[in-house]
PDB file of N, CA and C in Angstrom:
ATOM      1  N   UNK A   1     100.994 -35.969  49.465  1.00  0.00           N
ATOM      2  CA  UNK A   1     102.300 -36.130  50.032  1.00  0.00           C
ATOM      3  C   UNK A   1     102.126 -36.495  51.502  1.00  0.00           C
ATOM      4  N   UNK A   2     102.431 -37.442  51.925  1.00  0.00           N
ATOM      5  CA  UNK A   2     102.481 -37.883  53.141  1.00  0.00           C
ATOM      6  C   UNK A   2     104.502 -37.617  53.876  1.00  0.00           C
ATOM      7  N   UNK A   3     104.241 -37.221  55.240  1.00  0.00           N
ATOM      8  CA  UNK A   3     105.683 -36.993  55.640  1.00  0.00           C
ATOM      9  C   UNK A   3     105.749 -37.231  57.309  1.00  0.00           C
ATOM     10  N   UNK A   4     106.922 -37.268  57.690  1.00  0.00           N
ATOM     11  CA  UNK A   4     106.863 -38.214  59.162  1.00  0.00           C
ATOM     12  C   UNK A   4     108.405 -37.665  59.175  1.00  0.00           C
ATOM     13  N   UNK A   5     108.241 -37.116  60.627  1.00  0.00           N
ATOM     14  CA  UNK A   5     109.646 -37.378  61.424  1.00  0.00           C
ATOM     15  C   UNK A   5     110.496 -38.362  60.948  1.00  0.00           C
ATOM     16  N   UNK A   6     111.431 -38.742  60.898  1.00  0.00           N
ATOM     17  CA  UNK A   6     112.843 -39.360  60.849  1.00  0.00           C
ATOM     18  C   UNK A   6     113.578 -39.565  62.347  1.00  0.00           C
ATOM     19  N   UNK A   7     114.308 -40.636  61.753  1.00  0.00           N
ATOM     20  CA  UNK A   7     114.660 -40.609  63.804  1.00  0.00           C
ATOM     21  C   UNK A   7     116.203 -40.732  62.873  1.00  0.00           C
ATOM     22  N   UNK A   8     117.021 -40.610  63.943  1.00  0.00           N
ATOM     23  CA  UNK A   8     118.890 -40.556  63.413  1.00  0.00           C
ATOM     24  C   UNK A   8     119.530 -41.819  64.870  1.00  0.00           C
ATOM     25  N   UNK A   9     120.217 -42.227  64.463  1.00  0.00           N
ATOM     26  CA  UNK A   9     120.779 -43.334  65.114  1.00  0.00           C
ATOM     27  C   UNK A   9     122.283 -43.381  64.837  1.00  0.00           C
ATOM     28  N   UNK A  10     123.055 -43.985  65.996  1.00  0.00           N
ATOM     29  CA  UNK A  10     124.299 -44.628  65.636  1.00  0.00           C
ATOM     30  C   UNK A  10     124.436 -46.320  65.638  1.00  0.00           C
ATOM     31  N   UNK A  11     124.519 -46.427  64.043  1.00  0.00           N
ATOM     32  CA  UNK A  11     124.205 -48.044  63.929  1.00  0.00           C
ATOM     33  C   UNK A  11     125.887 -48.589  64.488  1.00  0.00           C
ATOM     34  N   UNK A  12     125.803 -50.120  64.564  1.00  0.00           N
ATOM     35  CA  UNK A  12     126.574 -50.862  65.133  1.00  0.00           C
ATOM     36  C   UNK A  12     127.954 -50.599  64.546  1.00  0.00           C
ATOM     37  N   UNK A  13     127.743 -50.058  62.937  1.00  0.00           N
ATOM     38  CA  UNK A  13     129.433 -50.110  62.372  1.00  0.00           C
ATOM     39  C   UNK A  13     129.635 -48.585  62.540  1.00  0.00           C
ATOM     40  N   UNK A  14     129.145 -47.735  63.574  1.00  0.00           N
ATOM     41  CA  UNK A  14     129.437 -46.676  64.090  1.00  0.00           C
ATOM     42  C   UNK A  14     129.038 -45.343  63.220  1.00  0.00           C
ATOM     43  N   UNK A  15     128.544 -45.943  62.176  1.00  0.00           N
ATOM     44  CA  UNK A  15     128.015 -44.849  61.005  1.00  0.00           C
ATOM     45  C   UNK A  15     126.840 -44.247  61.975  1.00  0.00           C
ATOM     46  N   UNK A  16     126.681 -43.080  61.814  1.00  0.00           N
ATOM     47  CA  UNK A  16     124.874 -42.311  61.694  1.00  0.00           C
ATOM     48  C   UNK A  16     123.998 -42.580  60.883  1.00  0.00           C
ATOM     49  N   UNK A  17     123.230 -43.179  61.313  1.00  0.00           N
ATOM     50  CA  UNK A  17     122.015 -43.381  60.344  1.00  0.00           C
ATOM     51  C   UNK A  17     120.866 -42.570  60.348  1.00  0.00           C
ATOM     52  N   UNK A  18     119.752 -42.588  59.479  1.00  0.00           N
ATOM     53  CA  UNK A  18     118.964 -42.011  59.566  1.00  0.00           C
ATOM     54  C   UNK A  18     117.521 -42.349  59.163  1.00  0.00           C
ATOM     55  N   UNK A  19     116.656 -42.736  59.447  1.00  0.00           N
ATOM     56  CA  UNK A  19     115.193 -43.615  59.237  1.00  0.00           C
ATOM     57  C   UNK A  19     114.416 -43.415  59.095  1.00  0.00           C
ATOM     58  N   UNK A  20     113.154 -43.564  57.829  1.00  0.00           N
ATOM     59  CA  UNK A  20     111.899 -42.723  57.908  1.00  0.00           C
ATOM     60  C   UNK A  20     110.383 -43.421  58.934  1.00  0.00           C
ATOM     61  N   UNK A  21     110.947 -44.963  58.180  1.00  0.00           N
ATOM     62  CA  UNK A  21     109.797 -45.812  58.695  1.00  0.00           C
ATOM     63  C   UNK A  21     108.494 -45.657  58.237  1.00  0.00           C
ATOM     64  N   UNK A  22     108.251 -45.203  57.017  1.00  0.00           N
ATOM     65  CA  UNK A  22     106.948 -44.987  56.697  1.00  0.00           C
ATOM     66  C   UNK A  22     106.390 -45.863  55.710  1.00  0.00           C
ATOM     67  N   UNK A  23     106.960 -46.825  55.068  1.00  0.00           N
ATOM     68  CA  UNK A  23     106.518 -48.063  54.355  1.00  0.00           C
ATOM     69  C   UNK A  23     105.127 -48.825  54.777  1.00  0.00           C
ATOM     70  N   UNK A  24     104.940 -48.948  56.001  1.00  0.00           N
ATOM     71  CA  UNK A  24     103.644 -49.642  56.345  1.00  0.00           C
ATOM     72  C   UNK A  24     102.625 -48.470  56.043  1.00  0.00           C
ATOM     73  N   UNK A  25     102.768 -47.265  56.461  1.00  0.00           N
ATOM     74  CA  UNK A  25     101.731 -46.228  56.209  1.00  0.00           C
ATOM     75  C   UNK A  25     101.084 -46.338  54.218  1.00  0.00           C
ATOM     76  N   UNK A  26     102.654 -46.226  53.787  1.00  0.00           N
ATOM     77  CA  UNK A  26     101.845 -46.127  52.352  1.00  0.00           C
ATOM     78  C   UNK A  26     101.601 -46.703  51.775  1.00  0.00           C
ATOM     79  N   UNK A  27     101.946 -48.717  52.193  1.00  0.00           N
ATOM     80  CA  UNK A  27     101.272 -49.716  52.000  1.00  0.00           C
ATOM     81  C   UNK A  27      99.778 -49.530  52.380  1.00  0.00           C
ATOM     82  N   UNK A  28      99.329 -49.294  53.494  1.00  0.00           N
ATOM     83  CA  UNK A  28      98.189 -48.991  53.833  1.00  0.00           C
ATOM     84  C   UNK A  28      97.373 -47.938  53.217  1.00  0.00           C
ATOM     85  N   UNK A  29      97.708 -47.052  52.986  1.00  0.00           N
ATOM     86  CA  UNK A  29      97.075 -45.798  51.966  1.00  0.00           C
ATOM     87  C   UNK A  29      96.924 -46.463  50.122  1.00  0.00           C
ATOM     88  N   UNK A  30      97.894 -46.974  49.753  1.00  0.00           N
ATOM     89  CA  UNK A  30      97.566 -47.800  48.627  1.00  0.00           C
ATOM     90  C   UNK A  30      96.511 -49.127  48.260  1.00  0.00           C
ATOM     91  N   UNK A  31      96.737 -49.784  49.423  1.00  0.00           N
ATOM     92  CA  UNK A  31      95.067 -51.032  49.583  1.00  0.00           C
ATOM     93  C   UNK A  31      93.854 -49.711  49.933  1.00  0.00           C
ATOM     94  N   UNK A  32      93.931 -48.900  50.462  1.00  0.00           N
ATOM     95  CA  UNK A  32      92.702 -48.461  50.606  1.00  0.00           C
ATOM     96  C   UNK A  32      92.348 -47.754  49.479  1.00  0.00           C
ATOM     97  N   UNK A  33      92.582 -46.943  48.392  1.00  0.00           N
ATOM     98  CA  UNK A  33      92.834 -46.228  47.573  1.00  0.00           C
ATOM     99  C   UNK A  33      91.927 -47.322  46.452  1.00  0.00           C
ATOM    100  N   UNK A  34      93.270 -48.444  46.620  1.00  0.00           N
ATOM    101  CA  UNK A  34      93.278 -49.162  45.399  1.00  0.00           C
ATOM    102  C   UNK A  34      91.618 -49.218  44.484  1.00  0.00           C
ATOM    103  N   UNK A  35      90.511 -49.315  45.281  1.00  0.00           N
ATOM    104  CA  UNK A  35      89.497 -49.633  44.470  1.00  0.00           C
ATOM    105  C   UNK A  35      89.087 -48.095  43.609  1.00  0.00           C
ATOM    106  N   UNK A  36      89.664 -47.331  43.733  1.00  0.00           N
ATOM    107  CA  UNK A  36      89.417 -45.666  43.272  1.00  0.00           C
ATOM    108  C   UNK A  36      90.786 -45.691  42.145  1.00  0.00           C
ATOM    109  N   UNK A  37      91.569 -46.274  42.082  1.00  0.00           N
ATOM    110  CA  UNK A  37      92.700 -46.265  41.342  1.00  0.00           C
ATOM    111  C   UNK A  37      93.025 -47.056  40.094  1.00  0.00           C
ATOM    112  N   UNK A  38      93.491 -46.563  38.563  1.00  0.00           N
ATOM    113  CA  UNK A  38      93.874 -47.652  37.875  1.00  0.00           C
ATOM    114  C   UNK A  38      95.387 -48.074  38.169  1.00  0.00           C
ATOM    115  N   UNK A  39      96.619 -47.047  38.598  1.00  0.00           N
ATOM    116  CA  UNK A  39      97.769 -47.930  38.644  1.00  0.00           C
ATOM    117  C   UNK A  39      98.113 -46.583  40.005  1.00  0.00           C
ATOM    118  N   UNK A  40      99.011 -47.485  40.405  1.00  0.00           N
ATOM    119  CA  UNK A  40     100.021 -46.944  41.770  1.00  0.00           C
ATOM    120  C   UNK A  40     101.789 -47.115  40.828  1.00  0.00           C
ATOM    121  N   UNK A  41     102.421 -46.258  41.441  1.00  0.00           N
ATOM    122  CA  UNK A  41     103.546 -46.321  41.281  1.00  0.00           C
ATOM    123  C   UNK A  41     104.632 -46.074  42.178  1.00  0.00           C
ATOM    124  N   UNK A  42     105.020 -46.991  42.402  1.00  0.00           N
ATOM    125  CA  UNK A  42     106.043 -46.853  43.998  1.00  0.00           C
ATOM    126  C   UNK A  42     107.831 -47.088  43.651  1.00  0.00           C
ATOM    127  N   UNK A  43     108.267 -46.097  43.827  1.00  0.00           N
ATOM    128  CA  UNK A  43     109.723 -45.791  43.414  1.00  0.00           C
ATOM    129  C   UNK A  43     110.538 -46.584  45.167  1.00  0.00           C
ATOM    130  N   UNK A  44     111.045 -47.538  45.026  1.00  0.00           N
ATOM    131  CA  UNK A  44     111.770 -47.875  46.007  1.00  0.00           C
ATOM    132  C   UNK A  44     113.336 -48.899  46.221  1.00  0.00           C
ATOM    133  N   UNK A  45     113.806 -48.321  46.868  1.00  0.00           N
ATOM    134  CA  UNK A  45     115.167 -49.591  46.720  1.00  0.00           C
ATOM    135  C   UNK A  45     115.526 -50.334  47.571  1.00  0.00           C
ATOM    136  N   UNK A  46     114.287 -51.084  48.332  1.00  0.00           N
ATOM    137  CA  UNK A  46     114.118 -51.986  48.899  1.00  0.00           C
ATOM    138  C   UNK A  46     112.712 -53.198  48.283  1.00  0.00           C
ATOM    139  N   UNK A  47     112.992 -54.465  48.806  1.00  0.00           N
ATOM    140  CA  UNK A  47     111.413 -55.027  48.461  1.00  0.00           C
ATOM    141  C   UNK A  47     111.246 -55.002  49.545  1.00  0.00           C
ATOM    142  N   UNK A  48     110.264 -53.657  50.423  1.00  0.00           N
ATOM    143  CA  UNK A  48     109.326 -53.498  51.210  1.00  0.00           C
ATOM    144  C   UNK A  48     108.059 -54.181  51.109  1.00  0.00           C
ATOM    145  N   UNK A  49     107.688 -53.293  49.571  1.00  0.00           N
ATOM    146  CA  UNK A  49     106.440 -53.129  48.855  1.00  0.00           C
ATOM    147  C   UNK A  49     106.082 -54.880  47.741  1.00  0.00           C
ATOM    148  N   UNK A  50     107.462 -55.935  48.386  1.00  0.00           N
ATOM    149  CA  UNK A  50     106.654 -56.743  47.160  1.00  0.00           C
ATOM    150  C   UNK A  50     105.210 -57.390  47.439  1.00  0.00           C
ATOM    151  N   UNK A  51     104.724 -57.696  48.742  1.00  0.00           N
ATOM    152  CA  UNK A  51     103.585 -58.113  48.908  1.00  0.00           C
ATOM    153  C   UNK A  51     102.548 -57.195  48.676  1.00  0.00           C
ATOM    154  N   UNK A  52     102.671 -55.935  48.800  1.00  0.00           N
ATOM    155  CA  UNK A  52     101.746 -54.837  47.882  1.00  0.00           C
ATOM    156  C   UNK A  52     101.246 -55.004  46.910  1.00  0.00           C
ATOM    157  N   UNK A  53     102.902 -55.489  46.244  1.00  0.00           N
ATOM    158  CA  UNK A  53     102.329 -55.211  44.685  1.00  0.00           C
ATOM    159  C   UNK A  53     101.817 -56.522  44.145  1.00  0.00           C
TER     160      UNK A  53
END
């Protein structure tokens, strides 16, 4: 389990937001892995991860 601060913001349409930013980290932990690994599975609802995969 990897975990990271969050930062909170007031975006432009005045909502609070809230951000993890940790996508590059577990892109990076997955290429390194990868040769020790048969499958990864990444639950996300963004395409962060499509050049990952």
């Amino acid at each position: 389990m990897v975990t990271k601060p969050t930062v909170e913001f007031v975006a432009a349409t005045g909502r609070r937001k809230v951000k993890g930013n940790i996508d590059i980290g577990v892109a990076i932990d997955a290429m390194e892995l990868a040769e020790h690994l048969d499958h990864v599975a990444i639950f996300s609802g963004d395409g962060d991860f499509r050049s990952l995969v």
